[in-house]
C-alpha atoms as a PDB file:
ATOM      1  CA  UNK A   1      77.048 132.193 162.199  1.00  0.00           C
ATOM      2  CA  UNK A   2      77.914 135.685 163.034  1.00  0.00           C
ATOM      3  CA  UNK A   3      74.849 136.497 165.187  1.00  0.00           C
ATOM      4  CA  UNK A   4      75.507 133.123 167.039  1.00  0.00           C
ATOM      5  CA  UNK A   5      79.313 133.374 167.623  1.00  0.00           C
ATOM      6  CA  UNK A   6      78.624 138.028 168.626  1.00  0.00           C
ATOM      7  CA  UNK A   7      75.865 137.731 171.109  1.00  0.00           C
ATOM      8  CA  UNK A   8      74.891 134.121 171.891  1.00  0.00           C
ATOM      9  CA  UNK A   9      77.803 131.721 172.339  1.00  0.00           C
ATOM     10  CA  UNK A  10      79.804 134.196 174.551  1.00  0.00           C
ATOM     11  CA  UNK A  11      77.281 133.775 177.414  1.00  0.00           C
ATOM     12  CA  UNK A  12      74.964 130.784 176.620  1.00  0.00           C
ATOM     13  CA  UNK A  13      78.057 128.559 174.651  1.00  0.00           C
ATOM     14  CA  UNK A  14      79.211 126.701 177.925  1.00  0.00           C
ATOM     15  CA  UNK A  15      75.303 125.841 179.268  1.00  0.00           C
ATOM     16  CA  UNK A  16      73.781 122.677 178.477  1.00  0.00           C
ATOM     17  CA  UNK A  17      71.701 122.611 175.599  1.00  0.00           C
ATOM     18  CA  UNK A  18      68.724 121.354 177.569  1.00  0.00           C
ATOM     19  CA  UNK A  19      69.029 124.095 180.561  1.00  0.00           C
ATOM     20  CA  UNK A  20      68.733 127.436 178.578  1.00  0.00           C
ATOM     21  CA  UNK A  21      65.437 129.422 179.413  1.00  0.00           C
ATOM     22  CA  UNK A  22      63.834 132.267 178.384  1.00  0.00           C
ATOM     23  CA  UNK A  23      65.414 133.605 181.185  1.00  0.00           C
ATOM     24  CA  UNK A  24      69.095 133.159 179.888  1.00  0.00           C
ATOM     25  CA  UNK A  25      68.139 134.039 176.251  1.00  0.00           C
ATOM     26  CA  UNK A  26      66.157 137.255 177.660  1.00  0.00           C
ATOM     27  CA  UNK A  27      69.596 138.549 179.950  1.00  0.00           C
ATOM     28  CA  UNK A  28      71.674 137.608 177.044  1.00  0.00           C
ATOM     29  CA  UNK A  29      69.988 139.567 174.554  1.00  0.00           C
ATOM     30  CA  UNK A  30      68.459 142.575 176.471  1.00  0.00           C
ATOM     31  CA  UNK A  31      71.699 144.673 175.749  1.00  0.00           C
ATOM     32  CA  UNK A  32      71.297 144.674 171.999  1.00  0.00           C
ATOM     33  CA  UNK A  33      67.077 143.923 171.799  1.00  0.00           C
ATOM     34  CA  UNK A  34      66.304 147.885 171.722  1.00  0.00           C
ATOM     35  CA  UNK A  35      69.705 149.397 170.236  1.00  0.00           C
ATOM     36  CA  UNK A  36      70.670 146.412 167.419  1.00  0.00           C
ATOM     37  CA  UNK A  37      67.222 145.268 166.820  1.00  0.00           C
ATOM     38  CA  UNK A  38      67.663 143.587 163.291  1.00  0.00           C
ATOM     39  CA  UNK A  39      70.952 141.845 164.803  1.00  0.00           C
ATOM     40  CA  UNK A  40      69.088 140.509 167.798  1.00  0.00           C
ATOM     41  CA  UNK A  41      65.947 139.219 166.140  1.00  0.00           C
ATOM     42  CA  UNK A  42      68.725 137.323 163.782  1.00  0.00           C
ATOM     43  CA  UNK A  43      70.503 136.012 167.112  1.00  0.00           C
ATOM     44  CA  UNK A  44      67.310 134.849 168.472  1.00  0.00           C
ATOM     45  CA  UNK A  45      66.154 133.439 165.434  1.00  0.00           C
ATOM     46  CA  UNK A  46      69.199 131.601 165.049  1.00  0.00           C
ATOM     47  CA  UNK A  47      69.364 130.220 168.322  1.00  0.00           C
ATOM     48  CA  UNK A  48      66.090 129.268 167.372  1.00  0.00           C
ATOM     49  CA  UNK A  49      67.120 126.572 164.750  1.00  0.00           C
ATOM     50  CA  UNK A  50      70.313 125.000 166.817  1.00  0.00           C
ATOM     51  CA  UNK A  51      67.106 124.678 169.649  1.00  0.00           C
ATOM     52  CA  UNK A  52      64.842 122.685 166.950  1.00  0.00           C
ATOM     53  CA  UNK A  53      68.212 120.734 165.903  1.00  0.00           C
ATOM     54  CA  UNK A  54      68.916 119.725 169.554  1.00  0.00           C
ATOM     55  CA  UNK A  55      65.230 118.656 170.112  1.00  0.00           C
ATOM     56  CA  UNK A  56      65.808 116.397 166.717  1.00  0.00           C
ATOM     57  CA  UNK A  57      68.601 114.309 168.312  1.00  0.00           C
ATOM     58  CA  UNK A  58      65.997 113.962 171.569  1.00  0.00           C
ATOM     59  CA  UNK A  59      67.727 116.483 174.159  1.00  0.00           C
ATOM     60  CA  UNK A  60      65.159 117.629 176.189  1.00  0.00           C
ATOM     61  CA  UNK A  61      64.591 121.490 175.540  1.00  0.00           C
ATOM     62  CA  UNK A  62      61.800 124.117 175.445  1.00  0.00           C
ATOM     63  CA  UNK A  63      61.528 124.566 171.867  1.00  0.00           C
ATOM     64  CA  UNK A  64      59.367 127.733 172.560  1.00  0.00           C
ATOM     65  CA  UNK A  65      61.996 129.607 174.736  1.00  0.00           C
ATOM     66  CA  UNK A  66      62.961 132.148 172.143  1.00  0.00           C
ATOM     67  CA  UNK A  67      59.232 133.055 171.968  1.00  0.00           C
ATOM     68  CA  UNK A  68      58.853 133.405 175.202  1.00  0.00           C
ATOM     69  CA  UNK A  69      62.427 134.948 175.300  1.00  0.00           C
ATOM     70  CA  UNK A  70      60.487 137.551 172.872  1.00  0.00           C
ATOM     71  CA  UNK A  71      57.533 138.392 175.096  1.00  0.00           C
ATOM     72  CA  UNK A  72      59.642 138.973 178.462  1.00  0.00           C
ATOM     73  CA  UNK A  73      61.777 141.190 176.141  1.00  0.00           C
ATOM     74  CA  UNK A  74      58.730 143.327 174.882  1.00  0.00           C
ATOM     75  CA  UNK A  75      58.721 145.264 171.723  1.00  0.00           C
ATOM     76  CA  UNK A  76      61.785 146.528 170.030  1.00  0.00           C
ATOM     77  CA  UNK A  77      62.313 150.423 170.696  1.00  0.00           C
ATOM     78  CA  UNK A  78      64.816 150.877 167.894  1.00  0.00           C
ATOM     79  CA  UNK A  79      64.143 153.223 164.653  1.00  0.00           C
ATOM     80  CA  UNK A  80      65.394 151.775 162.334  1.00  0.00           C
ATOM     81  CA  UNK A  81      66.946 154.535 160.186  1.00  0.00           C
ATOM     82  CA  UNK A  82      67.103 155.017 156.255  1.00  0.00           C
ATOM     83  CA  UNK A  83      71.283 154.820 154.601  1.00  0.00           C
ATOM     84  CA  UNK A  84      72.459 158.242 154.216  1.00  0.00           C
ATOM     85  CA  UNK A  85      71.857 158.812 149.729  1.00  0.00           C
ATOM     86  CA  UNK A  86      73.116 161.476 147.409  1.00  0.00           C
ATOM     87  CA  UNK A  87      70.589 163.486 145.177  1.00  0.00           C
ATOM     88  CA  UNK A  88      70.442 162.142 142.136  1.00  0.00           C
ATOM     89  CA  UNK A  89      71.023 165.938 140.778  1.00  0.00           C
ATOM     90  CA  UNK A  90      74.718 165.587 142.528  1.00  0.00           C
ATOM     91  CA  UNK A  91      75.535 161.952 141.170  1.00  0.00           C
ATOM     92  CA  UNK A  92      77.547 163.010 138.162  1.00  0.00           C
ATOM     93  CA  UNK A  93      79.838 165.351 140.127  1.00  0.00           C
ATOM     94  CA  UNK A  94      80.876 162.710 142.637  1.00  0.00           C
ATOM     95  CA  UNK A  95      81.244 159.961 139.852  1.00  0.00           C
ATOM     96  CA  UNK A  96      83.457 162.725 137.614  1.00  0.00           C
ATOM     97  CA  UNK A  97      85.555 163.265 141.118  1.00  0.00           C
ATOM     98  CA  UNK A  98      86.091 159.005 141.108  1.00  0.00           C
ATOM     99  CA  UNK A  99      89.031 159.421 138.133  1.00  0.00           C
ATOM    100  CA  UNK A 100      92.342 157.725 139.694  1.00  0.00           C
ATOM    101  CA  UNK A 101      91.791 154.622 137.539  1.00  0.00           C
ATOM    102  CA  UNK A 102      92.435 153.206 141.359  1.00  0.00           C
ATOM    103  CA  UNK A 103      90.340 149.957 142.311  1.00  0.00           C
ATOM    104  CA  UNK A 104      87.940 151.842 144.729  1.00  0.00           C
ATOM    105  CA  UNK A 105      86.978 154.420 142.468  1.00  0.00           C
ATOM    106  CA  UNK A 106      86.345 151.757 139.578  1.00  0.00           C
ATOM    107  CA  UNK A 107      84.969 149.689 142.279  1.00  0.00           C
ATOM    108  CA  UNK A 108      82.421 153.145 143.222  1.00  0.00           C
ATOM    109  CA  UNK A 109      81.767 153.592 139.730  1.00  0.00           C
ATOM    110  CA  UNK A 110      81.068 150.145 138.913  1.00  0.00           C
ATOM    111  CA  UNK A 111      78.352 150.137 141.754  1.00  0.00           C
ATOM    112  CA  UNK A 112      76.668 153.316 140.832  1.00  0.00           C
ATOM    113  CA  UNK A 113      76.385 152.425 137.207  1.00  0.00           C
ATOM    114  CA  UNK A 114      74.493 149.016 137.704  1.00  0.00           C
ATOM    115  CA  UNK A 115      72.448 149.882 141.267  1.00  0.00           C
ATOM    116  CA  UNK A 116      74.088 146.586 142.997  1.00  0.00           C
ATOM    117  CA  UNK A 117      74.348 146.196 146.579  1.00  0.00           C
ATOM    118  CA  UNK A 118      78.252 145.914 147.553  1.00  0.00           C
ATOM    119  CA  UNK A 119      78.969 142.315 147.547  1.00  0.00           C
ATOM    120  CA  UNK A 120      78.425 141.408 143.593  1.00  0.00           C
ATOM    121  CA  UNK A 121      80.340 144.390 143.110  1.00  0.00           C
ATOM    122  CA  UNK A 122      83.345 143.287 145.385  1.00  0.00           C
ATOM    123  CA  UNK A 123      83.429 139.901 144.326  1.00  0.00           C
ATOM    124  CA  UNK A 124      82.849 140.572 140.552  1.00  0.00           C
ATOM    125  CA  UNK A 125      84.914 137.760 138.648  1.00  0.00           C
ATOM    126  CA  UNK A 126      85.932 137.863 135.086  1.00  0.00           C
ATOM    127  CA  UNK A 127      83.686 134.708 134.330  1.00  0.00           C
ATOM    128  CA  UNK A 128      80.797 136.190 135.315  1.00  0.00           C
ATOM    129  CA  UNK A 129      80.843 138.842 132.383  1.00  0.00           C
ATOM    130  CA  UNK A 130      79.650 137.697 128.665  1.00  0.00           C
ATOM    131  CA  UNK A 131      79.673 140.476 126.566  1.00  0.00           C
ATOM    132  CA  UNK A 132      76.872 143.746 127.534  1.00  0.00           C
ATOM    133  CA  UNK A 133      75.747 141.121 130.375  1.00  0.00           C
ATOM    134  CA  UNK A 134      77.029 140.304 133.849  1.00  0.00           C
ATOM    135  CA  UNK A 135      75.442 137.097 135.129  1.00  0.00           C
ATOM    136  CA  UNK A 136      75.823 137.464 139.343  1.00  0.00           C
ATOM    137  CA  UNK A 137      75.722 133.653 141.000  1.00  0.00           C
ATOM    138  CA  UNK A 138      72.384 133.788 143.675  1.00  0.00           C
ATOM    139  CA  UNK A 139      74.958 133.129 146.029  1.00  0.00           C
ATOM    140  CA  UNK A 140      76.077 136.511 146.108  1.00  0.00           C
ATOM    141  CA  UNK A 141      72.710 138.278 146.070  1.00  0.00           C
ATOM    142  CA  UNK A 142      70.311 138.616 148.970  1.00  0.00           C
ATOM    143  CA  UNK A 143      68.279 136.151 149.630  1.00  0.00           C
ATOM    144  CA  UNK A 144      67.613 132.363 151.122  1.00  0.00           C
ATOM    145  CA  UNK A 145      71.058 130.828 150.393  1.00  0.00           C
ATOM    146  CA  UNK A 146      70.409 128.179 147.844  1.00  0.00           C
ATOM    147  CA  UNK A 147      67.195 130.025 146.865  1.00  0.00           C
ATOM    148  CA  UNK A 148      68.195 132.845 145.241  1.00  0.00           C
ATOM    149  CA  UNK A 149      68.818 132.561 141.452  1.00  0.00           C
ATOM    150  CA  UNK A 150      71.488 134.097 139.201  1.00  0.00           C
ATOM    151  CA  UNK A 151      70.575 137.891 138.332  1.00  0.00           C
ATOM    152  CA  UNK A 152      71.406 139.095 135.124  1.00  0.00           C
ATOM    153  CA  UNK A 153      72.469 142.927 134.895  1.00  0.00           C
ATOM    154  CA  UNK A 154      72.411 144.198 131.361  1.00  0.00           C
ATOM    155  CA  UNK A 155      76.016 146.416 131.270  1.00  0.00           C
ATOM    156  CA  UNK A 156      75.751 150.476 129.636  1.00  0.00           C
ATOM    157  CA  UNK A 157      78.717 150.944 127.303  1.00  0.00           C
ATOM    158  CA  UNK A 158      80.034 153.234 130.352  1.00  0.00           C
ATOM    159  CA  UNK A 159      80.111 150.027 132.663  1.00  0.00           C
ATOM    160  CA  UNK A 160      81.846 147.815 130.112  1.00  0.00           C
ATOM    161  CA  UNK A 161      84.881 150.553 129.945  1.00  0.00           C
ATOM    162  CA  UNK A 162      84.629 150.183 133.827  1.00  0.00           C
ATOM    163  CA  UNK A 163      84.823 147.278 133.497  1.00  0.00           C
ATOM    164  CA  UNK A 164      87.778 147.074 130.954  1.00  0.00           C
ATOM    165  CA  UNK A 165      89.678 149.271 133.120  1.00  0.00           C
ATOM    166  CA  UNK A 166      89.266 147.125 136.034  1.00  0.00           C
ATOM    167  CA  UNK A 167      90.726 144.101 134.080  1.00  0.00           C
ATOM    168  CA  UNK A 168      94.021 145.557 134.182  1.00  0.00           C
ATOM    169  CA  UNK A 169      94.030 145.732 138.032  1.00  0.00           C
ATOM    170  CA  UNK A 170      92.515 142.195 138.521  1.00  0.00           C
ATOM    171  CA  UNK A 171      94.352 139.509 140.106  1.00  0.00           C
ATOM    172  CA  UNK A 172      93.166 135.745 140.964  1.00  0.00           C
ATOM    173  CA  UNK A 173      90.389 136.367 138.776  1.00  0.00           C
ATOM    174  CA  UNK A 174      88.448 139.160 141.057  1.00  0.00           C
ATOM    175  CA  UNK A 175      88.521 142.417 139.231  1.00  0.00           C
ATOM    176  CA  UNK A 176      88.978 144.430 142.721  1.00  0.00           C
ATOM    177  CA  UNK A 177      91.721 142.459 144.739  1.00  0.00           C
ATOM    178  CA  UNK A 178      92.298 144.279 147.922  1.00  0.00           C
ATOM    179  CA  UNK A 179      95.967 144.900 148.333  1.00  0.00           C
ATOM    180  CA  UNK A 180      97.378 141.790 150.335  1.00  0.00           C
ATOM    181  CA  UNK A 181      94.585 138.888 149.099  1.00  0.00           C
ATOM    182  CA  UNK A 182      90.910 138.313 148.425  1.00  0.00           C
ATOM    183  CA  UNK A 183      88.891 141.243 147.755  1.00  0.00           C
ATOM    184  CA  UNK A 184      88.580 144.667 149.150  1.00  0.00           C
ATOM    185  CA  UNK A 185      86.211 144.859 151.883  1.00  0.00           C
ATOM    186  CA  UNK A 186      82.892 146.056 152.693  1.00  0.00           C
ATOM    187  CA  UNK A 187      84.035 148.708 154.560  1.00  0.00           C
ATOM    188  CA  UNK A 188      86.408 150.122 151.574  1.00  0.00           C
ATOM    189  CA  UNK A 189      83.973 152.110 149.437  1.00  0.00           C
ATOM    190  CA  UNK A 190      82.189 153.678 152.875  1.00  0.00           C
ATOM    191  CA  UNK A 191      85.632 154.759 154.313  1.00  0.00           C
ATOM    192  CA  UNK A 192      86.342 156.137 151.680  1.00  0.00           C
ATOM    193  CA  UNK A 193      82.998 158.897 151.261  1.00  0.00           C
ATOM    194  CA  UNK A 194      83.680 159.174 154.959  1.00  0.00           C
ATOM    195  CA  UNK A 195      87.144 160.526 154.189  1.00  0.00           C
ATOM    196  CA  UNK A 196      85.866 162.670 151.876  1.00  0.00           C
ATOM    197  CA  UNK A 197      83.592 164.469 153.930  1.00  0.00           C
ATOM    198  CA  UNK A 198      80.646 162.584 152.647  1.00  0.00           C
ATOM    199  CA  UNK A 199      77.455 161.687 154.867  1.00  0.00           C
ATOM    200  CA  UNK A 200      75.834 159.680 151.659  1.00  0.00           C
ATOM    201  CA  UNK A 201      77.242 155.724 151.633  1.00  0.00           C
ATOM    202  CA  UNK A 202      77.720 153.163 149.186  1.00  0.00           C
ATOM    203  CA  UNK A 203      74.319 151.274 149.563  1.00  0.00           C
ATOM    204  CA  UNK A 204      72.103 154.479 149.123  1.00  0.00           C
ATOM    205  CA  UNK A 205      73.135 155.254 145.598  1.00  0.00           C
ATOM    206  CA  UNK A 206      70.305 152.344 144.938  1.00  0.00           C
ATOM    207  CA  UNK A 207      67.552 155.108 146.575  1.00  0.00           C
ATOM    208  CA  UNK A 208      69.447 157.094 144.377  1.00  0.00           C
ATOM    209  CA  UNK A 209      68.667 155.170 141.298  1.00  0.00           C
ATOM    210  CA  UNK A 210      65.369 154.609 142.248  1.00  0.00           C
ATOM    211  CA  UNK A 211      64.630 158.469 143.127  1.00  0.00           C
ATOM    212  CA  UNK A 212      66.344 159.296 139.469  1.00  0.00           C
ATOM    213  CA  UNK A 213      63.930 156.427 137.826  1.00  0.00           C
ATOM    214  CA  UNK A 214      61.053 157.792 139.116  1.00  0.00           C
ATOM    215  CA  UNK A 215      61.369 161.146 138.915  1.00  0.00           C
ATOM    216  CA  UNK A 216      63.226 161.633 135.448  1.00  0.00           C
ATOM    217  CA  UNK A 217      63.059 158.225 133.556  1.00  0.00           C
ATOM    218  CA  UNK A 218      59.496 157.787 134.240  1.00  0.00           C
ATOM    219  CA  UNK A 219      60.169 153.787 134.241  1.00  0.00           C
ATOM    220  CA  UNK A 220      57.499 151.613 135.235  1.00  0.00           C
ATOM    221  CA  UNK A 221      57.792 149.404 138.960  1.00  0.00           C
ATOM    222  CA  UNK A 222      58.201 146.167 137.483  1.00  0.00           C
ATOM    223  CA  UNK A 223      61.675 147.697 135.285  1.00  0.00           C
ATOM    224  CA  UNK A 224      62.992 149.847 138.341  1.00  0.00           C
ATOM    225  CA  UNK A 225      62.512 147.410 141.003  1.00  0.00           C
ATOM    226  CA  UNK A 226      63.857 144.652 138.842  1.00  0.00           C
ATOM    227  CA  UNK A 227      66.920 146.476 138.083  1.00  0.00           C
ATOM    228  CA  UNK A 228      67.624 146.808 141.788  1.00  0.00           C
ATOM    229  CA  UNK A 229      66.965 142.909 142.021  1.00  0.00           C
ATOM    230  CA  UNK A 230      63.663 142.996 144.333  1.00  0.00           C
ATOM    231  CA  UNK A 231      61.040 140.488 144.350  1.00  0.00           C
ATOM    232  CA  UNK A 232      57.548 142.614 142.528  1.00  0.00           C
ATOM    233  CA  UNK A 233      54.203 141.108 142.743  1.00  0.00           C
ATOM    234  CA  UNK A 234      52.749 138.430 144.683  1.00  0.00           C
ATOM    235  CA  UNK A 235      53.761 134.804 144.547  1.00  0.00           C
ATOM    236  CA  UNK A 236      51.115 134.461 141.500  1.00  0.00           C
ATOM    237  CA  UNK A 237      52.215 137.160 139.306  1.00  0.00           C
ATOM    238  CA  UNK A 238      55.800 135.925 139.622  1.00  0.00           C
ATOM    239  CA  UNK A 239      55.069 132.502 138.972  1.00  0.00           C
ATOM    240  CA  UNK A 240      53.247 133.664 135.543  1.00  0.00           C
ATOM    241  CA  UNK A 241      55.900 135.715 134.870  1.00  0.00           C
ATOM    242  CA  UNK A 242      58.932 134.340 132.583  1.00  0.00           C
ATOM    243  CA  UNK A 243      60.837 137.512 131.771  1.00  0.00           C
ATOM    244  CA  UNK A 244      63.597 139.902 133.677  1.00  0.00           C
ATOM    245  CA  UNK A 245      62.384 142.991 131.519  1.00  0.00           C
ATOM    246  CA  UNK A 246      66.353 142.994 130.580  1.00  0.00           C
ATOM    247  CA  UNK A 247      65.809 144.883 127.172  1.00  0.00           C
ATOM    248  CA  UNK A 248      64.137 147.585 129.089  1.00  0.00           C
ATOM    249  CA  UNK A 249      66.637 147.391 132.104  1.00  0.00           C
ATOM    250  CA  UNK A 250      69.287 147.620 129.293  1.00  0.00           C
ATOM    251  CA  UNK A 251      67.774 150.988 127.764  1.00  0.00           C
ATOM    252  CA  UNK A 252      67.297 152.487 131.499  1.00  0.00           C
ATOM    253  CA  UNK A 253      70.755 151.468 132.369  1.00  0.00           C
ATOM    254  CA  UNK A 254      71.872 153.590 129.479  1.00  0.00           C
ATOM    255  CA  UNK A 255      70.271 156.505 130.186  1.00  0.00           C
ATOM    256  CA  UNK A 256      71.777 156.498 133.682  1.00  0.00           C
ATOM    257  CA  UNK A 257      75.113 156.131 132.920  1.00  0.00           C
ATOM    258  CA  UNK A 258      74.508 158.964 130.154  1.00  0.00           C
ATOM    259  CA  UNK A 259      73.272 161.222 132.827  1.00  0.00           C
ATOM    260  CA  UNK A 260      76.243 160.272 135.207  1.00  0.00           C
ATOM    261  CA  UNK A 261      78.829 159.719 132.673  1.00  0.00           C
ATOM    262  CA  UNK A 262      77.872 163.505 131.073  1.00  0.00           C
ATOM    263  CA  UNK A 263      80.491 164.959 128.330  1.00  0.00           C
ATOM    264  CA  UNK A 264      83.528 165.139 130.932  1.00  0.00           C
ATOM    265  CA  UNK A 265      83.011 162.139 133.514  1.00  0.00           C
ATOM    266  CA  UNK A 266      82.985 159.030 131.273  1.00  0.00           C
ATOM    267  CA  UNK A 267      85.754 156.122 131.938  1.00  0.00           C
ATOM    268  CA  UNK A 268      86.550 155.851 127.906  1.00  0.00           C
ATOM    269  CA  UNK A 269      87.370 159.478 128.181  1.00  0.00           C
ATOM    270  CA  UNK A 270      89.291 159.663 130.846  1.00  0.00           C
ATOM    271  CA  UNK A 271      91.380 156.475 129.890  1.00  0.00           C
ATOM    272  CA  UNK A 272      91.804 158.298 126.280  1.00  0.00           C
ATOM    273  CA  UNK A 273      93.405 161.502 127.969  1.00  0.00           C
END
């Protein structure tokens, strides 16, 4: 709803239905079509679908405005620009430096080890771990809501002591409560790389990964991109295909978290001291 309630309600939310042009949706989203372009194709599109639903209870409206909307806007003139990432070669200092046993450094740590995008990470729950596997409900992955399936993440004996020491600081079943309720936000493990002088942020340690797969692990596309959770092959080769490649996942997992965890930045050793 956030694209809808941001950019499109504000100006268009006291107009009848059935009296919004291409004219309205081009002045309402000019300000943001060149500068936010991902956020207005989303507002558009969006407006898009409460236009269909209107036309399904009979209102009388031009169910091709937004297109139309689209072609008086032109094309986009944003760049879109790649999330700052850390060498892979200057991983293990940064994850040594992450030692308060706080919840944002277990919370960094957590997502370096296992390549996740933020939000499994932040809303880990203590049900979701069974032994050396976390099982992540598709709701919290990208994707089609109600589309997505579970994604399985086989956990490096590193993550599991992460994971152990996060336990301790869980409450309401989340393992990283922020500090009045719920979890701790998106903007928690950014602000805190910002503080520290950082450009690099959160989401590009998965480039990271990647990079370090690649380059040193030599592992093949389908176990790489698989461990980052993206779609490989075309709709055939997935529908033939009946495994998630965990057992390798598992063994590249490993030899990440060796080559972050090193002989002085592991969790189990730092607990131990």
């Amino acid at each position: 709803m956030s694209p809808l309630e941001n950019h499109i309600l504000p100006k268009l939310g006291h107009i009848p239905v059935s009296e919004i042009t291409q004219i309205e949706i081009r002045n309402t989203i000019a300000p943001i079509w060149h500068t936010k372009a991902d956020t207005a194709r989303k507002a558009v599109n969006r407006l898009g679908i409460v236009l269909k639903h209107a036309a399904a209870l009979d209102l009388d409206v031009d169910l091709q405005a937004t297109e139309k909307a689209r072609a008086l806007l032109g094309k986009s003139r944003h760049k879109p620009t790649n999330i700052p990432s850390m060498d892979w070669q200057n991983v293990p200092e940064f994850y040594a430096s992450l030692n308060d046993g706080g919840v944002t450094h277990l919370a960094l740590r957590l997502l370096i080890l296992t390549g996740l995008r933020s939000a499994p990470v932040r809303f880990a729950s203590l049900e979701q771990f069974e032994q050396d596997v976390w099982t992540i409900p598709g709701e919290l992955m990208k994707g089609k809501r109600g589309k997505t399936p579970d994604f399985r993440v086989p956990l490096s004996t590193e993550a599991m002591a992460t994971i152990e020491a996060a336990k301790k600081l869980s409450r309401d079943g989340y393992l990283f409560p922020s500090v009045r309720k719920g979890v701790i936000s998106d903007a928690t493990m950014s602000a805190y790389m910002r503080r520290n002088g950082l450009t690099a942020r959160p989401h590009g340690f998965r480039a990271t990964f990647r990079n370090w797969a690649e380059e040193v692990a030599g592992a093949t596309e389908m176990v790489a991109e698989t461990s980052l959770a993206h779609v490989v092959g075309g709709s055939v080769q997935r529908a033939y295909r009946t495994t998630d490649v965990l057992e390798k996942r598992r063994a590249l997992m490993q030899r990440w978290a060796d080559h972050l965890s090193g002989q002085t930045g592991s969790i189990a050793r730092l607990l131990a001291q």
